[in-house]
Protein backbone atom coordinates (compact mmCIF):
# COMPACT_ATOMS: atom_id res chain seq x y z
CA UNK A 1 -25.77 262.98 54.54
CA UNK A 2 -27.93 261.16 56.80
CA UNK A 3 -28.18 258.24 54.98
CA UNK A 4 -24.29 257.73 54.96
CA UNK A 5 -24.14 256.76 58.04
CA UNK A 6 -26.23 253.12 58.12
CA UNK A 7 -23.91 252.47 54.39
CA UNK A 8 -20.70 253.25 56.70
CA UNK A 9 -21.99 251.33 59.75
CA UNK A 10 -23.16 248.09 57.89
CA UNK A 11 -20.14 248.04 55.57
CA UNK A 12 -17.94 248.14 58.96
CA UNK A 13 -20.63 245.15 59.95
CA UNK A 14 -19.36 243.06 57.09
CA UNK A 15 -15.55 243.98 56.93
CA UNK A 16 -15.76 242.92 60.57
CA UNK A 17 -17.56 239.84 59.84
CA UNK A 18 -15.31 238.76 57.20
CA UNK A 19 -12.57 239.30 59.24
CA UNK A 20 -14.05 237.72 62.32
CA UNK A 21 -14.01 234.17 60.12
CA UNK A 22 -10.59 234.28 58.74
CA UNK A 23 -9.44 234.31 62.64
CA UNK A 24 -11.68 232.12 63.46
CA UNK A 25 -10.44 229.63 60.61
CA UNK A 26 -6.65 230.18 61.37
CA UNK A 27 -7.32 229.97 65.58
CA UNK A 28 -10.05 227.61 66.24
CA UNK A 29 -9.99 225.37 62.98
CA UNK A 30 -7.28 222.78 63.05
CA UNK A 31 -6.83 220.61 60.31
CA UNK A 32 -3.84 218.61 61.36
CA UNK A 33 -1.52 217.38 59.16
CA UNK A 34 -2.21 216.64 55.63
CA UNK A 35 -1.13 214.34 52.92
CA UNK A 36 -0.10 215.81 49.66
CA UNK A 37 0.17 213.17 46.63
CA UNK A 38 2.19 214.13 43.66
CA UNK A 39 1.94 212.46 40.39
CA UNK A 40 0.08 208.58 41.93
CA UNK A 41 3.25 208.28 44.24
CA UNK A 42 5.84 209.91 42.21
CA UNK A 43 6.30 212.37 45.50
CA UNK A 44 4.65 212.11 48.44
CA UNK A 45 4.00 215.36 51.77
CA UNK A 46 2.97 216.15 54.50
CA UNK A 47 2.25 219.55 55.72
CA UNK A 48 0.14 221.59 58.34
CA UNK A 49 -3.73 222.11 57.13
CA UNK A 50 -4.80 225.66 56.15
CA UNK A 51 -2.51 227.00 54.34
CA UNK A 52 -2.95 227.55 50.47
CA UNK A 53 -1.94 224.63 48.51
CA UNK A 54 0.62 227.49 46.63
CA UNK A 55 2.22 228.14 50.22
CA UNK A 56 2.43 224.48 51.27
CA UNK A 57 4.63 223.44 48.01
CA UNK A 58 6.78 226.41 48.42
CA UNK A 59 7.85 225.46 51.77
CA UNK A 60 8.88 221.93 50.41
CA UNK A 61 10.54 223.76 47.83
CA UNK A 62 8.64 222.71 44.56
CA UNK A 63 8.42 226.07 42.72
CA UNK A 64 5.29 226.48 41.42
CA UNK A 65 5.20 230.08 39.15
CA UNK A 66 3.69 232.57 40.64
CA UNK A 67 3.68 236.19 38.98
CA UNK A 68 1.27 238.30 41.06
CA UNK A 69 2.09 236.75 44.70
CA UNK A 70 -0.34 234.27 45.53
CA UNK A 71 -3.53 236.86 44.95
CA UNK A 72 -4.99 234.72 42.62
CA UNK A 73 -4.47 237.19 39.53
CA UNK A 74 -2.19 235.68 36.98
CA UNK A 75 -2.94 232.02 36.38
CA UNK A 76 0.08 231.31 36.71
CA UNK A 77 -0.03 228.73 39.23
CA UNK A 78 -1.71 226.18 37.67
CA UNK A 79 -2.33 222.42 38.88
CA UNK A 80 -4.53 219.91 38.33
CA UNK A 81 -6.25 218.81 41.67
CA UNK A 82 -7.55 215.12 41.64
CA UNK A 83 -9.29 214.89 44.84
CA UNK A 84 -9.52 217.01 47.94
CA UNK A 85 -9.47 220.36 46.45
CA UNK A 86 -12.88 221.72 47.51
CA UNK A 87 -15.37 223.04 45.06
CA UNK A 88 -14.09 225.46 42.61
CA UNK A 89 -14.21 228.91 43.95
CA UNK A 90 -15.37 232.26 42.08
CA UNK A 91 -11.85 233.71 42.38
CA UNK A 92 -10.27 231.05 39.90
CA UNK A 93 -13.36 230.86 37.36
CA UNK A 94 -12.25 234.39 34.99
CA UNK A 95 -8.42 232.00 34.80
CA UNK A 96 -10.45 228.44 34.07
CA UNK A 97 -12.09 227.47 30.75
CA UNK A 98 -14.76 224.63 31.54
CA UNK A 99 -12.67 222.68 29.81
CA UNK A 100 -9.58 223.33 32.20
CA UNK A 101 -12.62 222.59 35.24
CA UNK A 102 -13.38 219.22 34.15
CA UNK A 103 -10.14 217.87 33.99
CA UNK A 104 -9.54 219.11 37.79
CA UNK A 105 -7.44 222.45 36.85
CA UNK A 106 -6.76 224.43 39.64
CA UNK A 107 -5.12 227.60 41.29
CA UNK A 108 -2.92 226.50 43.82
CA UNK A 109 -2.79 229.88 45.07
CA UNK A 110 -6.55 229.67 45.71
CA UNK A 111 -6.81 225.84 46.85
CA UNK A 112 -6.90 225.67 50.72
CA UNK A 113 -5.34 222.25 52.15
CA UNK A 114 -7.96 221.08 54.08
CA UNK A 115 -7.62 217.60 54.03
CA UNK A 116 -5.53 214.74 51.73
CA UNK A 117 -5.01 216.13 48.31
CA UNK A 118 -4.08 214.31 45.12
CA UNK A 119 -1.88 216.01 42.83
CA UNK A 120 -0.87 216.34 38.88
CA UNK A 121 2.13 219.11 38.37
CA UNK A 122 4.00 218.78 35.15
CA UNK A 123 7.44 216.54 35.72
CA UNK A 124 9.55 219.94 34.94
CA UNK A 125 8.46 221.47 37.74
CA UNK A 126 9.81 219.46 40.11
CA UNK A 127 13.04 220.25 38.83
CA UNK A 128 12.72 224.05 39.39
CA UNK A 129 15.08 225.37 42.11
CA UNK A 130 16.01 228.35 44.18
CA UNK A 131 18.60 230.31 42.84
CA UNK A 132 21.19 232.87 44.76
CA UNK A 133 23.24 234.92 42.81
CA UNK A 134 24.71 238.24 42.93
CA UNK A 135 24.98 241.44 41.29
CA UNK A 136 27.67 241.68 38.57
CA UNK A 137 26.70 244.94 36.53
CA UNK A 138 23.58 246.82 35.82
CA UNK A 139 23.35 248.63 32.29
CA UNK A 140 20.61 251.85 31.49
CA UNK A 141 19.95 250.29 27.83
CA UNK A 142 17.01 252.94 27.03
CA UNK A 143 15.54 255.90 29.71
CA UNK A 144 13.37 253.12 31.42
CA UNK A 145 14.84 249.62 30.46
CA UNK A 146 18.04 247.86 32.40
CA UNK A 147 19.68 245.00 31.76
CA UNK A 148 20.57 243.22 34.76
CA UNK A 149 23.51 240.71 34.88
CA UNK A 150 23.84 238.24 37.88
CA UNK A 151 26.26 235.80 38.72
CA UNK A 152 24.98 232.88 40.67
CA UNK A 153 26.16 231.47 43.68
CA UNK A 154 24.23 228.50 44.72
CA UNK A 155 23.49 226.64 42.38
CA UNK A 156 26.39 227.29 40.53
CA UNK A 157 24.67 226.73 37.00
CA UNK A 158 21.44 226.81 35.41
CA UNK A 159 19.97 224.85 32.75
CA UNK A 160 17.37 226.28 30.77
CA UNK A 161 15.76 226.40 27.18
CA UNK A 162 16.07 228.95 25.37
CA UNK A 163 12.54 231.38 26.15
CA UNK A 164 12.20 230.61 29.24
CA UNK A 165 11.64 232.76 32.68
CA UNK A 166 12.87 233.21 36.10
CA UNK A 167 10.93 234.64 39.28
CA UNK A 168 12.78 237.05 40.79
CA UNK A 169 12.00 237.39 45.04
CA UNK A 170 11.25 241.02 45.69
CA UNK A 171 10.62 243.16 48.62
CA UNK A 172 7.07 244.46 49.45
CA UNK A 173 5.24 246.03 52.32
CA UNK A 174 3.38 242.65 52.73
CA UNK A 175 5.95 240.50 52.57
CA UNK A 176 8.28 238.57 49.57
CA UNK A 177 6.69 238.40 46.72
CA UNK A 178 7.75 236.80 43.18
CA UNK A 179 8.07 238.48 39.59
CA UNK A 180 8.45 236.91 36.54
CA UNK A 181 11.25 237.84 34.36
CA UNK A 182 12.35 236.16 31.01
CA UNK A 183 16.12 235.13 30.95
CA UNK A 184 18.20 237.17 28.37
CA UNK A 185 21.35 235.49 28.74
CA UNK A 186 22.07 232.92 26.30
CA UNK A 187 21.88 228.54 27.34
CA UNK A 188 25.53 228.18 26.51
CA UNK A 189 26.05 230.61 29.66
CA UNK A 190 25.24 228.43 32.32
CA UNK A 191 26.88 230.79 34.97
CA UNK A 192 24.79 233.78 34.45
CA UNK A 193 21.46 235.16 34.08
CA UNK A 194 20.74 238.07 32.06
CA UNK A 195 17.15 239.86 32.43
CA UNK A 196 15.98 242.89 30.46
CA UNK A 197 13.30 245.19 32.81
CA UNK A 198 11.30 247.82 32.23
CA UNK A 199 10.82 250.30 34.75
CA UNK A 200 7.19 249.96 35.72
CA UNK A 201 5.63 252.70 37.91
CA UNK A 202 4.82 251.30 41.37
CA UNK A 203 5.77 248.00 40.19
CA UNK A 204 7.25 245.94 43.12
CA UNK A 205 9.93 243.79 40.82
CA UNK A 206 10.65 246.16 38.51
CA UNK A 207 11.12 249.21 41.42
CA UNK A 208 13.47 246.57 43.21
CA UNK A 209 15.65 245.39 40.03
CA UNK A 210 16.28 248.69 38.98
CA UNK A 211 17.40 249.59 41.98
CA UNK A 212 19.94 246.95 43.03
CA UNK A 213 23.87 247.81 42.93
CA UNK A 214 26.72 245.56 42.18
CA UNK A 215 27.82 242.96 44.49
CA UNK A 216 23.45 243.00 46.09
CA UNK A 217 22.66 239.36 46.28
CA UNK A 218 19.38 238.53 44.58
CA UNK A 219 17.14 235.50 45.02
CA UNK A 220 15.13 233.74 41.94
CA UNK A 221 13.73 230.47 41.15
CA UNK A 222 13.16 228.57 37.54
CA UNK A 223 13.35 228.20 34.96
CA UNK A 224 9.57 228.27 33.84
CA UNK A 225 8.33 228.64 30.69
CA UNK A 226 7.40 226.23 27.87
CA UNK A 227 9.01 227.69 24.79
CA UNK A 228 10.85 225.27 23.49
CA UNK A 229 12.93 225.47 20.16
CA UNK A 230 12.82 223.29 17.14
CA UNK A 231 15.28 221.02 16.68
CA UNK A 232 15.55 220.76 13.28
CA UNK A 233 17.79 223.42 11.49
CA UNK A 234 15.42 223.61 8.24
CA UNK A 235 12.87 225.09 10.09
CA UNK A 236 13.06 229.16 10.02
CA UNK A 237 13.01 230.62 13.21
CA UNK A 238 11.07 234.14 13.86
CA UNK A 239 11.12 236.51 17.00
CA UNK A 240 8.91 238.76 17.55
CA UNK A 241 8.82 241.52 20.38
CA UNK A 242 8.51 244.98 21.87
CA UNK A 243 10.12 247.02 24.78
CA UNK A 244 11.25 244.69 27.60
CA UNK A 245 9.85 241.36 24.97
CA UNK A 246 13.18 241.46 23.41
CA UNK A 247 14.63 239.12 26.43
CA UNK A 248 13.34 235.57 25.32
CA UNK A 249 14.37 236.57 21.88
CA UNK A 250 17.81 237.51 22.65
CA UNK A 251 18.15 234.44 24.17
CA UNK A 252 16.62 232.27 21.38
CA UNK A 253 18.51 234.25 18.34
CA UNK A 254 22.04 233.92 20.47
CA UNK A 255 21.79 230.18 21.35
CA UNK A 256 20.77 229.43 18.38
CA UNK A 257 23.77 230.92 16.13
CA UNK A 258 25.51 229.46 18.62
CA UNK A 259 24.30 225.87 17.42
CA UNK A 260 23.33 226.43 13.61
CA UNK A 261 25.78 229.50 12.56
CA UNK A 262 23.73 229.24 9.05
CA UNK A 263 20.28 228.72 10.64
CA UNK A 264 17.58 231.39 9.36
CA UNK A 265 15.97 233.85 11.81
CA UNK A 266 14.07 236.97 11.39
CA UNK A 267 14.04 239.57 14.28
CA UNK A 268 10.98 242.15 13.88
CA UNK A 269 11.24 244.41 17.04
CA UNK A 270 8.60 247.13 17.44
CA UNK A 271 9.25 250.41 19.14
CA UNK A 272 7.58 253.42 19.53
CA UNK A 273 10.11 256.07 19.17
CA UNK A 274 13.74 256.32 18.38
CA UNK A 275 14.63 256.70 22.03
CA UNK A 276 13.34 252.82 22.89
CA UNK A 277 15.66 251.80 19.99
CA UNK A 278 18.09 249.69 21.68
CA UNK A 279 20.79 246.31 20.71
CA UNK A 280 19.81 247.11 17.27
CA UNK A 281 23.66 247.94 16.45
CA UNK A 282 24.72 244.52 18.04
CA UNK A 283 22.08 242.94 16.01
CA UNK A 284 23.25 243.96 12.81
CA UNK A 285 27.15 242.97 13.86
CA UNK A 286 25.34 239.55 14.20
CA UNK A 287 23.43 239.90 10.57
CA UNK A 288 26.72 240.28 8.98
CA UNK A 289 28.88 237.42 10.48
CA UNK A 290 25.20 235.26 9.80
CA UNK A 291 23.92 236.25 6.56
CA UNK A 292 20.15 234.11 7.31
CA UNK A 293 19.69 236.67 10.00
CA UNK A 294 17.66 239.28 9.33
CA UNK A 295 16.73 242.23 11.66
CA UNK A 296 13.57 244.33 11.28
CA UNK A 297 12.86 247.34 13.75
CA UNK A 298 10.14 249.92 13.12
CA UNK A 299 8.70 252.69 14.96
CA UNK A 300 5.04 252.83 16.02
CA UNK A 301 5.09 256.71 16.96
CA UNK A 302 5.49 259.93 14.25
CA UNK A 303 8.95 260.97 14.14
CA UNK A 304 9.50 264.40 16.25
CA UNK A 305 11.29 267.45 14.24
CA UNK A 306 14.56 266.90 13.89
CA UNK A 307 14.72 262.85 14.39
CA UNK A 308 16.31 260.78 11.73
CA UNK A 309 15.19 257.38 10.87
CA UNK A 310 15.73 255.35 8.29
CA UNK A 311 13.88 252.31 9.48
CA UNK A 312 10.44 251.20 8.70
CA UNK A 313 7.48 252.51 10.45
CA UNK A 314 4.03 251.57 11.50
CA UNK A 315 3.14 248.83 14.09
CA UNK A 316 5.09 245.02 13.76
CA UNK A 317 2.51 242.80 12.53
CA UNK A 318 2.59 245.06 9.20
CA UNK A 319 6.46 244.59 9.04
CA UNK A 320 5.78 240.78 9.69
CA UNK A 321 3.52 240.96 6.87
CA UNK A 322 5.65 242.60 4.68
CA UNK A 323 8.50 240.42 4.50
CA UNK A 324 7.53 236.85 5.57
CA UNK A 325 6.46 234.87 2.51
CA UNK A 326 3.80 232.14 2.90
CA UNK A 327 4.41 228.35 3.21
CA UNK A 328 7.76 228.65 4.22
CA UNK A 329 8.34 226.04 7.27
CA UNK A 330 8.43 228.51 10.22
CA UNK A 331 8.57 228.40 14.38
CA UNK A 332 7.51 231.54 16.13
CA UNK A 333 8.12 233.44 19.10
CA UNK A 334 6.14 236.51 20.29
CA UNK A 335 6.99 238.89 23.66
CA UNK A 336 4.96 241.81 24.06
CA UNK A 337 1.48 243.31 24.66
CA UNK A 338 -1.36 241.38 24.05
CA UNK A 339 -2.80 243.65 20.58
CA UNK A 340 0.85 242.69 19.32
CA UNK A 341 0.50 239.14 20.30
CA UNK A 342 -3.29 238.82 18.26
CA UNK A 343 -2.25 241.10 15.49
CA UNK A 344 0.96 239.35 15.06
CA UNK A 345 -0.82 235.38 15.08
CA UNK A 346 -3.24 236.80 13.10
CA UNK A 347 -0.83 237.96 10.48
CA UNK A 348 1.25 234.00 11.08
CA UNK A 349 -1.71 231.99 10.60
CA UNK A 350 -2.61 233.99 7.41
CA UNK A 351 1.26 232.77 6.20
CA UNK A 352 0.43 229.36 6.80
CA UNK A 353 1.90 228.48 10.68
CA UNK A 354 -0.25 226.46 12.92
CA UNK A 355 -1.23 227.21 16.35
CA UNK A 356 1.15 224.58 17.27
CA UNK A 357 4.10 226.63 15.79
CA UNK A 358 3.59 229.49 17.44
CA UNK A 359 4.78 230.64 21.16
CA UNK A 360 4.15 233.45 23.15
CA UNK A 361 4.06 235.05 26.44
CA UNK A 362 2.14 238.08 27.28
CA UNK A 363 3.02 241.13 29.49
């Protein structure tokens, strides 16, 4: 056990250190005011050195997204730094392809502002706002999913595409912190914002959404994303999703028989056992008024004694092979785990759809 002891002692050394220069940054380091250019001109800052460039554009209220809270985890935050950035640190590599580094790619979370900074963010960003809105009803719609339905207060309406995502502010011990959550709600409901969540243990957004009562207020800001739908009604439309993925499609497959009432879509929504079955009874109302609409659910998991199904079974990409001819002009849209996501493309590209054609957001 002796040997413990120098480990414990010169780990304390370093932690101490470490610490030591973070003060000594914030206290004793002053880099003034900075200059923050946006776009050659198109916006122009200024804001106190030494904060991360992430925290510096949220308090001028440009929203860049932000799933994991500024810890440099998700990639989210992406921006393309043309000068004063600083060398590209080790924490933003694993998110950067070398590609990404040459053209001055970024994560804002992980960019200090040290000096003047010239800045690319993409034009839609800038429009991205902070949203209040309150509570109107929470639904159970399986043992760990909840559909959440808030009204908003200020703004008073949201435009989005369909596919898109909000970030939801959410209470944590260090502080607010922002979740991504796709809107559910439908574009021709400007009012509201629908989001499906699944319950995830010690998750900060999900433990705080499933846990907010009617008439809470609840802040957000978006919309993110960059699904965006084809225009043209000859192209065939196909969702794909699992558990808490079926929120951009809901969105999608609603606005768009909204729009083109004789537009084809396919549905294909993987589950694992008959208890995670849920909408599918709505969704089949909808396949009769629109006859191009086609729903396909199947269950991943063996059925238990006793459980009737009549469904398919097996994982999604094999129903997505099954029934989707080749060559037929498509657009996809994929939600769900990342082996769905690959098997899934895999199973797209093999029917003919080009990279280009095919959307997707992993969770």
């Amino acid at each position: 056990m002796s040997f413990l002891l120098p480990v414990v002692v010169l780990t304390g050394l370093f932690l101490a250190l470490a610490g030591g220069l973070i003060v000594a940054e914030r206290v004793l380091i002053n880099y003034g005011i900075c200059q923050i250019d946006i776009n050659a001109g198109g916006r122009a800052l200024e804001v106190d050195g030494g904060q991360t460039l992430l925290s510096a554009l949220y308090g001028e209220e440009i929203f860049i997204p932000s799933a994991c809270g500024g810890r440099g985890a998700c990639s989210y935050c992406k921006v393309t730094v043309l000068s004063g950035g600083g060398p590209v640190l080790p924490t933003e590599t694993p998110y950067l392809t070398r590609k990404e580094v040459r053209s001055g790619a970024r994560l804002a979370c992980q960019v200090k502002v040290r000096e003047d900074i010239e800045l690319r963010i993409p034009e839609e960003l800038l429009n991205v706002k902070l949203f209040s809105a309150t509570v109107e009803r929470t639904i159970s719609v399986t043992h760990d999913i909840k559909e959440v339905r808030l009204a908003l207060l200020e703004p008073e309406e949201i435009s989005h595409q369909p596919g898109q995502y909000a970030q939801v502010r959410a209470p944590s011990p260090d502080g607010p912190v922002f979740r991504a959550y796709s809107i559910s709600s439908p574009v021709y409901e400007p009012r509201v914002v629908e989001l499906i969540v699944r319950l995830v243990p010690g998750g900060i957004g999900s433990t705080y959404l499933h846990n907010v009562q009617e008439g809470d207020t609840v802040t957000f800001t978006g919309p993110f994303g960059e699904f965006r739908l084809n225009e043209d009604p000859q192209v065939e439309i196909v969702c794909v999703g699992g558990g808490c993925g079926m929120a951009p499609m809901r969105n999608i497959i609603y606005s768009l028989y909204e729009r083109w009432p004789e537009r084809a879509c396919w549905l294909f929504f993987g589950c694992r056992t008959t208890q995670d079955i849920f909408y599918l009874d709505e969704y089949e109302q909808l396949a009769r008024e629109h006859p191009n609409f086609r729903v396909i659910y199947a269950l991943s998991d063996p059925l238990e004694p006793g459980e009737q199904w009549d469904g398919e079974t097996g994982f999604i990409h094999l129903s997505v092979d099954k029934h989707l001819e080749a060559g037929v002009k498509r657009q996809a849209f994929l939600c769900g785990p990342p082996p769905m996501i690959e098997a899934v493309t895999r199973v797209l590209e093999e029917k003919g759809l080009r990279p280009d054609d095919i959307f997707y957001d992993k969770f």
